[in-house]
Structures are given as C-alpha cells and as structure tokens.
N, C-alpha and C. Protein backbone atom coordinates (compact mmCIF):
# COMPACT_ATOMS: atom_id res chain seq x y z
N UNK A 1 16.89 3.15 40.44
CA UNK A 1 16.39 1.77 40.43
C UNK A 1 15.11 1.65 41.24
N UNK A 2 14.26 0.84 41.11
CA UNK A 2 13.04 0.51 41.33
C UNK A 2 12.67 -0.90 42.15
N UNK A 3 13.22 -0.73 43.38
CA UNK A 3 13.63 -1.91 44.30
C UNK A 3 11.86 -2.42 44.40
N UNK A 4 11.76 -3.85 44.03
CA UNK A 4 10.67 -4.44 44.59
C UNK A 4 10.45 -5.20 46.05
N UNK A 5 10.62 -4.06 47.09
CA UNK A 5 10.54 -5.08 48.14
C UNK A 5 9.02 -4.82 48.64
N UNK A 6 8.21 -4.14 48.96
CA UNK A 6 7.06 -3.83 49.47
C UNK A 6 6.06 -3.94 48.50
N UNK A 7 5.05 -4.57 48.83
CA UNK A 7 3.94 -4.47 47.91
C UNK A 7 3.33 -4.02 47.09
N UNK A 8 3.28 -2.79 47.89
CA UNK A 8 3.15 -1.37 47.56
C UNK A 8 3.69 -0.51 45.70
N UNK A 9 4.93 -0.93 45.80
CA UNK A 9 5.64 -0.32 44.76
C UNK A 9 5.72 -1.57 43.79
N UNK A 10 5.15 -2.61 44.26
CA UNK A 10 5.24 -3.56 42.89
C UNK A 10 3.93 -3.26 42.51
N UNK A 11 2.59 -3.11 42.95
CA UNK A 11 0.92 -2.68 42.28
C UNK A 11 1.91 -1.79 41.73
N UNK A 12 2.27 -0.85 42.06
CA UNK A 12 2.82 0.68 41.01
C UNK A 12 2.95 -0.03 39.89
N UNK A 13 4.41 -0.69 40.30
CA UNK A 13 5.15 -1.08 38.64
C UNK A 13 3.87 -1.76 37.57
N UNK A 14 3.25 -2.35 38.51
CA UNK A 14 2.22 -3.22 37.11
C UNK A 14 0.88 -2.09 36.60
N UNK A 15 0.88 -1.55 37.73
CA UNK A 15 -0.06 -0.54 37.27
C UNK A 15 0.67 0.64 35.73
N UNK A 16 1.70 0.88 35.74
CA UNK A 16 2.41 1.70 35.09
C UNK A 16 2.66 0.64 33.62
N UNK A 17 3.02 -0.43 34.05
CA UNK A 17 3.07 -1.11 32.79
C UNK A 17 1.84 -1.33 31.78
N UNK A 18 0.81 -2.01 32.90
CA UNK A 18 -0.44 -1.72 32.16
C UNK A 18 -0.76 -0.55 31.76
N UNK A 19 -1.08 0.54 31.87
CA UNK A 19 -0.81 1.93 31.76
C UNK A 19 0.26 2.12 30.16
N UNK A 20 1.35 1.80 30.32
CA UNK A 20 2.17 1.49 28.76
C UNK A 20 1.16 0.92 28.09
N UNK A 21 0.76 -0.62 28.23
CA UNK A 21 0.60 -1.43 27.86
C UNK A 21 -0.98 -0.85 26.65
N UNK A 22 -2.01 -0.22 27.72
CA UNK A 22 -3.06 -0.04 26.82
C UNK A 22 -3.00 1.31 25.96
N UNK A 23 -1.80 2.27 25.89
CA UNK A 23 -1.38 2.97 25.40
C UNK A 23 -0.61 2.66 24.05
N UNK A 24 -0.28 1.78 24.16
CA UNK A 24 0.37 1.08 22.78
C UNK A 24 -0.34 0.39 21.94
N UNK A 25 -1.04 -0.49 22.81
CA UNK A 25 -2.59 -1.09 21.66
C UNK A 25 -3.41 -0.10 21.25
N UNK A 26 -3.79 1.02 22.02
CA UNK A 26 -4.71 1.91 21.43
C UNK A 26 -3.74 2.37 20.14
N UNK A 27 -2.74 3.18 20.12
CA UNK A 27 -1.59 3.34 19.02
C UNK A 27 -2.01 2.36 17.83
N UNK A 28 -2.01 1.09 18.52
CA UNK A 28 -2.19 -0.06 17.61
C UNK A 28 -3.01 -0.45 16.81
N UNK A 29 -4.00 0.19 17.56
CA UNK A 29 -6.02 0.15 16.66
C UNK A 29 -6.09 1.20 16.13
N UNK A 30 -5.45 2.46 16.60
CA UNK A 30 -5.83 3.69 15.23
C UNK A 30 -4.63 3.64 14.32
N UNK A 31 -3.49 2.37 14.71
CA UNK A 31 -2.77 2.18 12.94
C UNK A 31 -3.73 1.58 11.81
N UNK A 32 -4.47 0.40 12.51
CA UNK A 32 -4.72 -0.23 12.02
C UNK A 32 -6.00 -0.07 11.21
N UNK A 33 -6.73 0.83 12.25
CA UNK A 33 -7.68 1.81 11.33
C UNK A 33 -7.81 2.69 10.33
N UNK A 34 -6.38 3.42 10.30
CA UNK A 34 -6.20 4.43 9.51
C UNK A 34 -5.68 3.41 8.51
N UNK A 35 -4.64 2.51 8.17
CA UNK A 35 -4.54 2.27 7.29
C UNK A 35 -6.06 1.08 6.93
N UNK A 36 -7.18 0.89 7.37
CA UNK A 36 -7.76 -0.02 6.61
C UNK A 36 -8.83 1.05 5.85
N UNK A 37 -9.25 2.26 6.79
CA UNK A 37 -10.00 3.47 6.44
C UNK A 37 -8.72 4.00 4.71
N UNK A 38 -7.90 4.57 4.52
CA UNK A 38 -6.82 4.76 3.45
C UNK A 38 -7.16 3.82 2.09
N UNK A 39 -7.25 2.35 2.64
CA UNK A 39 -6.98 1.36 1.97
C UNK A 39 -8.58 1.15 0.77
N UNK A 40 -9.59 1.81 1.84
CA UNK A 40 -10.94 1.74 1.35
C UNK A 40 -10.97 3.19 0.30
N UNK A 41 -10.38 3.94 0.59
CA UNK A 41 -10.86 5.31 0.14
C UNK A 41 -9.74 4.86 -0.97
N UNK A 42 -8.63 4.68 -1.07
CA UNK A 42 -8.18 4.14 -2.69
C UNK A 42 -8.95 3.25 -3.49
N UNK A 43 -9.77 2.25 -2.90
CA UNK A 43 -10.69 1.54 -3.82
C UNK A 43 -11.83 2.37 -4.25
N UNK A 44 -12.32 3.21 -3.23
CA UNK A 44 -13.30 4.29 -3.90
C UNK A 44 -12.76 5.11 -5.39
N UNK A 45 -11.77 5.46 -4.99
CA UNK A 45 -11.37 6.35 -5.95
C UNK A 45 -10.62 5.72 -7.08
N UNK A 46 -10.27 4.26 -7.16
CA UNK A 46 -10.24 3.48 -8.33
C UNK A 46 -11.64 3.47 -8.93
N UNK A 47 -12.65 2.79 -8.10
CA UNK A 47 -13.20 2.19 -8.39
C UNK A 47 -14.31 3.47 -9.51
N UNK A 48 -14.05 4.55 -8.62
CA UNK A 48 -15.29 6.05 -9.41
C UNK A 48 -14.34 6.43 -11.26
C-alpha cells in the first residue's frame, strides 16, 4: 500500500500517474493515426 502521509510520496503518486496518463494518450494518437493514415490508403486504392 501506498500510504499518503508526506508530501513527498504524494508528488510521486501524481507524478507516476501523469507518467500513465501521457503514455496512454500517446497510444491514443498513434491509434488514431494509424487508423486515419489506413482509412486514406483504402480510398487511394479504390479510388486508382
């Protein structure tokens, strides 16, 4: 367990969350890339 009594170890915890946090949005922008990059290259190749 991860007692919040000192200051100290609560910066940790938020630091670590943020840390999750921009690790999952990045995840989030190369889904979102790859499928809009996918989505273009099927219209290419309809479209040829």
């Amino acid at each position: 367990m991860i007692s919040i009594n000192s200051g100290y170890e609560y910066e940790r915890v938020i630091e670590w969350l943020a840390k999750i946090g921009i690790f999952l949005s990045r995840m989030e922008i190369v889904d979102l890339w790859w499928r809009w990059t996918s989505f273009r290259l099927l219209v290419e190749v309809r479209r040829g």
